[in-house]
N, C-alpha and C. Protein backbone atom coordinates (compact mmCIF):
# COMPACT_ATOMS: atom_id res chain seq x y z
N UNK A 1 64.10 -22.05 75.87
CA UNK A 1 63.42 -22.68 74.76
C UNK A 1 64.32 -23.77 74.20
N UNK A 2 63.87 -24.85 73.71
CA UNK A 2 64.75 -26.00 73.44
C UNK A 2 65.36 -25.67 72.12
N UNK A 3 66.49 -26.46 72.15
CA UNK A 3 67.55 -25.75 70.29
C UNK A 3 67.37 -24.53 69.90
N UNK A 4 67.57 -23.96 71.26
CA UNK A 4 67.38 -22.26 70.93
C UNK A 4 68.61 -21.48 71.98
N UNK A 5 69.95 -20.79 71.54
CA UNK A 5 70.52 -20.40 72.70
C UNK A 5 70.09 -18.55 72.53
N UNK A 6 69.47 -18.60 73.83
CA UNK A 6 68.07 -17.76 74.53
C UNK A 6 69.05 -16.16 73.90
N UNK A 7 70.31 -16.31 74.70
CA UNK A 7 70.58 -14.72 74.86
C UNK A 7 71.86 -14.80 73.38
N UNK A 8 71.85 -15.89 72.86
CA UNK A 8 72.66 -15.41 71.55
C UNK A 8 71.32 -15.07 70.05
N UNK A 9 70.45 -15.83 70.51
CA UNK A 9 69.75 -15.34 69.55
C UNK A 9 68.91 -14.02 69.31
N UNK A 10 68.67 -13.24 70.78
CA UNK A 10 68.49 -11.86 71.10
C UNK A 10 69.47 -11.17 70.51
N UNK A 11 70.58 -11.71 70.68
CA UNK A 11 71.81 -10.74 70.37
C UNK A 11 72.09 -11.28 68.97
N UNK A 12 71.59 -12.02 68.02
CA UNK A 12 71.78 -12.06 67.01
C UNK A 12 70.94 -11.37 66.30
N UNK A 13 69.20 -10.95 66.25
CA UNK A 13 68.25 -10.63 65.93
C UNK A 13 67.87 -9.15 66.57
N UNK A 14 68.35 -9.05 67.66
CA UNK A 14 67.71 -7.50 67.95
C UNK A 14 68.97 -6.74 68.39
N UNK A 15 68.73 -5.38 67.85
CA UNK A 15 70.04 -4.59 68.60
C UNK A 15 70.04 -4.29 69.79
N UNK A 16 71.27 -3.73 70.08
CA UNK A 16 70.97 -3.46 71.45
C UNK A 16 69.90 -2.52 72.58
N UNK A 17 68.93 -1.56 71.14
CA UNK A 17 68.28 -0.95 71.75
C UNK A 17 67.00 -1.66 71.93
N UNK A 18 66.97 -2.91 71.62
CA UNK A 18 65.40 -3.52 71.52
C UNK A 18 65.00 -3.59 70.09
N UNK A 19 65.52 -3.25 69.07
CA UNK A 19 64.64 -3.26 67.96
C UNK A 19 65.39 -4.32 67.32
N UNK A 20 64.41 -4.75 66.41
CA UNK A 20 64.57 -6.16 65.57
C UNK A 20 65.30 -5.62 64.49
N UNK A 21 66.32 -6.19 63.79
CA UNK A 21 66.87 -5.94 62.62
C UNK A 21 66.73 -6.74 61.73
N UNK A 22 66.66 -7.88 62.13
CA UNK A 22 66.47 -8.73 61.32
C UNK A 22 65.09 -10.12 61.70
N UNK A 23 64.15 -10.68 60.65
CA UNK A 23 63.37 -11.65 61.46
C UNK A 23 64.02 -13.18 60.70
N UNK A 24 64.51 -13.78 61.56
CA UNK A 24 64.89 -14.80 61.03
C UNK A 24 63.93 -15.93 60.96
N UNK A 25 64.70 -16.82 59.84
CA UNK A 25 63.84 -17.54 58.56
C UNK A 25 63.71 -19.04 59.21
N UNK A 26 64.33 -19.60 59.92
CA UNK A 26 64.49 -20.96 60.95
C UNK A 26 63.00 -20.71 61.94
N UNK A 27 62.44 -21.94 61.25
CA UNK A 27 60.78 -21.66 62.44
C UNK A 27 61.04 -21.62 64.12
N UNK A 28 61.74 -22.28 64.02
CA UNK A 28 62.34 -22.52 65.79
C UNK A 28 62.55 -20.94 66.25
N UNK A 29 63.45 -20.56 65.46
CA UNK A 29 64.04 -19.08 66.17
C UNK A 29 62.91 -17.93 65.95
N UNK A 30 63.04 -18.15 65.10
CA UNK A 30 61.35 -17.19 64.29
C UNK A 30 60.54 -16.90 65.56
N UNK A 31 59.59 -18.01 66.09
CA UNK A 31 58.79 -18.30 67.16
C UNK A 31 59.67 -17.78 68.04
N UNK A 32 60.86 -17.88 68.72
CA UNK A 32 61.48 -17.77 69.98
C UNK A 32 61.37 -15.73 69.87
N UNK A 33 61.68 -15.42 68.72
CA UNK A 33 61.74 -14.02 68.52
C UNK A 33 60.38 -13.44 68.89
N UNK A 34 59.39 -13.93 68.28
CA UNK A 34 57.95 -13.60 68.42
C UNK A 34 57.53 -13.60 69.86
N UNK A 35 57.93 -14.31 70.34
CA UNK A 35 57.91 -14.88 71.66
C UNK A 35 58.69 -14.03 72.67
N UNK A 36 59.11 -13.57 72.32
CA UNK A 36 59.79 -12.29 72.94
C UNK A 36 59.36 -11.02 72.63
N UNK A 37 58.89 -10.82 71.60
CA UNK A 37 57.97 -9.57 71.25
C UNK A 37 56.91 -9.27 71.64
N UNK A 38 56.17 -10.69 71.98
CA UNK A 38 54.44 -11.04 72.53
C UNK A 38 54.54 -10.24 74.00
N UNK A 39 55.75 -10.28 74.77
CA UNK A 39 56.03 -10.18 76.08
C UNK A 39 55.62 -8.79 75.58
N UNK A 40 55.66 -8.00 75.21
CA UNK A 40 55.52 -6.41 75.37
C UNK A 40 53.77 -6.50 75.42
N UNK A 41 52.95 -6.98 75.18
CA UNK A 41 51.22 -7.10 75.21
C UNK A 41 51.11 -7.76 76.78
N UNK A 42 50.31 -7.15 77.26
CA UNK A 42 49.78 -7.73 78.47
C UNK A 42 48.67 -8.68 78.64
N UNK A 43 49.09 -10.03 78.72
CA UNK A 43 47.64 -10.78 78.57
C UNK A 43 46.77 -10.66 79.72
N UNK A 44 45.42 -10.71 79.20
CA UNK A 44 44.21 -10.25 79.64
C UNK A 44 43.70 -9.16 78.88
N UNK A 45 44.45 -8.46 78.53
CA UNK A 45 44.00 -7.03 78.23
C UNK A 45 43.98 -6.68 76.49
N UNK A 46 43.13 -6.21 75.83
CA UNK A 46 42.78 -5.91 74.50
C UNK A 46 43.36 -4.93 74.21
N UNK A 47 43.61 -4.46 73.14
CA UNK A 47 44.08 -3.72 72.14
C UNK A 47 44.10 -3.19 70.94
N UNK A 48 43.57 -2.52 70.93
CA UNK A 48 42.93 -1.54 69.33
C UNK A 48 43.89 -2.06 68.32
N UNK A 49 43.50 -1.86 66.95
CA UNK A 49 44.85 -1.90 65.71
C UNK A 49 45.92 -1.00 66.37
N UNK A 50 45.13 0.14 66.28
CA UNK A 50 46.51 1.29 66.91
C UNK A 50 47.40 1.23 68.08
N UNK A 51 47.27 0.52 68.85
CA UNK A 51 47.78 0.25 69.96
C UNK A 51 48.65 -0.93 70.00
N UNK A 52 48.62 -1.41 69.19
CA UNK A 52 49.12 -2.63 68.45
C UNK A 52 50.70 -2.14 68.17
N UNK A 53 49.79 -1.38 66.65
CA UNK A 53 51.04 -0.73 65.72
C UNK A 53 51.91 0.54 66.51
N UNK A 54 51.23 0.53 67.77
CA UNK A 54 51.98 1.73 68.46
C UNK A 54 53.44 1.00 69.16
N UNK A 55 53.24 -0.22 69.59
CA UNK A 55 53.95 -1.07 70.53
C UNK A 55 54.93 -1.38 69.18
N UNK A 56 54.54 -1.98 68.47
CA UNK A 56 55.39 -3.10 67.01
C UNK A 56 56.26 -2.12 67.07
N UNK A 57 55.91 -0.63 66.30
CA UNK A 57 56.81 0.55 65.62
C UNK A 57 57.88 0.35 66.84
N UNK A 58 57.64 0.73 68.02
CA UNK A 58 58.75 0.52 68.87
C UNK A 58 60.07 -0.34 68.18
N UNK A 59 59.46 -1.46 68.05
CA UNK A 59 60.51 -2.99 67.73
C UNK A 59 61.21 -2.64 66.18
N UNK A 60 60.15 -2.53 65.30
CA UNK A 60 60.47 -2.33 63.76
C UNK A 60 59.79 -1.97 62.99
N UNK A 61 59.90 -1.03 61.88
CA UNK A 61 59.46 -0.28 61.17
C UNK A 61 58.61 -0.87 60.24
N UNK A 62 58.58 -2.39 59.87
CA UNK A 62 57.26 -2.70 59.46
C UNK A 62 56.18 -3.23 60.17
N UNK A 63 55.73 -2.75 61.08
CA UNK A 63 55.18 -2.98 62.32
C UNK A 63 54.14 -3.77 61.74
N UNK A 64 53.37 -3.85 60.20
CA UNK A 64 52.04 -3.97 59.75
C UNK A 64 52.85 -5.79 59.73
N UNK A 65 53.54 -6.43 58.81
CA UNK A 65 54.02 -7.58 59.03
C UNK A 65 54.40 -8.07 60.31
N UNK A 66 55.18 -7.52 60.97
CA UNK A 66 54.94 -8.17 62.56
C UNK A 66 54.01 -8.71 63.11
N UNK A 67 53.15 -7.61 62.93
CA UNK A 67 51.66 -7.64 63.42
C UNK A 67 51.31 -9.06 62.59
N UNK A 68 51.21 -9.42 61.64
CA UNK A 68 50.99 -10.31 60.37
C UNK A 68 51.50 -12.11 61.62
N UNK A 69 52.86 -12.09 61.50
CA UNK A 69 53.49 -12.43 61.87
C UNK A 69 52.96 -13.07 63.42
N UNK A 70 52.68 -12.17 64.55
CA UNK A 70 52.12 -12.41 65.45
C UNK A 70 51.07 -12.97 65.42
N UNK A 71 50.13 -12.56 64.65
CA UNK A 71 48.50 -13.31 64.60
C UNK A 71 49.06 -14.57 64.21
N UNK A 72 49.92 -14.91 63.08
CA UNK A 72 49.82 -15.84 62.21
C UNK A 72 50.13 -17.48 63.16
N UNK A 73 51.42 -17.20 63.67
CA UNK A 73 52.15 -17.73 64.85
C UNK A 73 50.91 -18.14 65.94
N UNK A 74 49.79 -17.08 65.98
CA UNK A 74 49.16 -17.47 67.60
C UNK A 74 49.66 -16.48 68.63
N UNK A 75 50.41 -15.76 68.58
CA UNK A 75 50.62 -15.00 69.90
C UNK A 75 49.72 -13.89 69.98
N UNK A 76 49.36 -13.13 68.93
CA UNK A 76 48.15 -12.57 68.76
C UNK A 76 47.05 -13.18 68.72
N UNK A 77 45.41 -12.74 68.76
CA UNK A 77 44.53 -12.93 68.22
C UNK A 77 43.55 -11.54 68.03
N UNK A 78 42.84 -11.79 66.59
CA UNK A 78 42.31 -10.39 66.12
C UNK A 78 40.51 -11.34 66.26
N UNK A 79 39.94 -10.41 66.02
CA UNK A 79 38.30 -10.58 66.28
C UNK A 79 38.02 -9.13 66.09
N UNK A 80 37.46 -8.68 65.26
CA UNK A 80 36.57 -7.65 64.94
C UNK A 80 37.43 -6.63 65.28
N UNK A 81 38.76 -6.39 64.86
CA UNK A 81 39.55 -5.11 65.20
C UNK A 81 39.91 -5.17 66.42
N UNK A 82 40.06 -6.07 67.40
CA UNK A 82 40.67 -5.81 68.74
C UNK A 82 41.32 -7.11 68.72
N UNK A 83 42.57 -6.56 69.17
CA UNK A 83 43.66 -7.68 69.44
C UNK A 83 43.57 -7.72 70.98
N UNK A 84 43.76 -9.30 71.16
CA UNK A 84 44.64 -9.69 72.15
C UNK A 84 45.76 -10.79 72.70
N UNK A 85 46.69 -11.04 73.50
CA UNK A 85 47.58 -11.72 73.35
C UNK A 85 47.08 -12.76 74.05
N UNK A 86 47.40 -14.06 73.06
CA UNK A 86 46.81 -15.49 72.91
C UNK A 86 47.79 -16.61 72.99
N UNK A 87 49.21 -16.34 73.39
CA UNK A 87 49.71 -17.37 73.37
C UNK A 87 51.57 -16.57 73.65
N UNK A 88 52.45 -17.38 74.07
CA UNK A 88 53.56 -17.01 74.51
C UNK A 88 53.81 -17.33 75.70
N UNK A 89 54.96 -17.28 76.31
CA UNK A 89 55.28 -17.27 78.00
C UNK A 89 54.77 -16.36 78.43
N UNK A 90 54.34 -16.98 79.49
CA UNK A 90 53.72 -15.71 80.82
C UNK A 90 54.68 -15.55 82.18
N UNK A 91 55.02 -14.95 82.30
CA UNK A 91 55.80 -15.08 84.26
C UNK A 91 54.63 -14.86 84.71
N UNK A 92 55.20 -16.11 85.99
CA UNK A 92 54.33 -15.62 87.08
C UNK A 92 54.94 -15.84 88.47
């Protein structure tokens, strides 16, 4: 990602077990974080609220703002209670 160094900002923002400690406040990094979180949703595929908040809790304990966070950004999208992932890197 451009003005973004990839594996210091992982290692600045998430511990080493995967979970976020902190969401940082710089839109650039913000997005790059999100953007790394989106990767845990499989695009194509939908997802209940609960299934959602089942994945987030993994990352961090306010899973309900993440969630917030994700829609808000675009990497989510909600429609009538079913999420799905709308935006982020894909491998292929």
């Amino acid at each position: 990602m451009t003005g973004v160094d990839d594996a210091e900002t992982l290692r600045r923002f998430f511990a080493p077990d995967g979970r976020l400690h902190t969401m940082p406040t710089r839109h650039l990094k913000r997005r790059f974080v999100l953007d790394h979180i989106a990767q845990r949703f499989e695009p194509g595929r939908t997802y209940s609220e609960r299934e959602v908040d089942a994945v987030l809790k993994q990352v961090h304990d306010d899973h309900a703002a993440l969630r917030r966070y994700l829609v808000d950004d675009g990497f989510l999208t909600r429609e009538n209670g079913v999420y799905w992932r709308s935006g982020g890197t894909v491998e292929v």
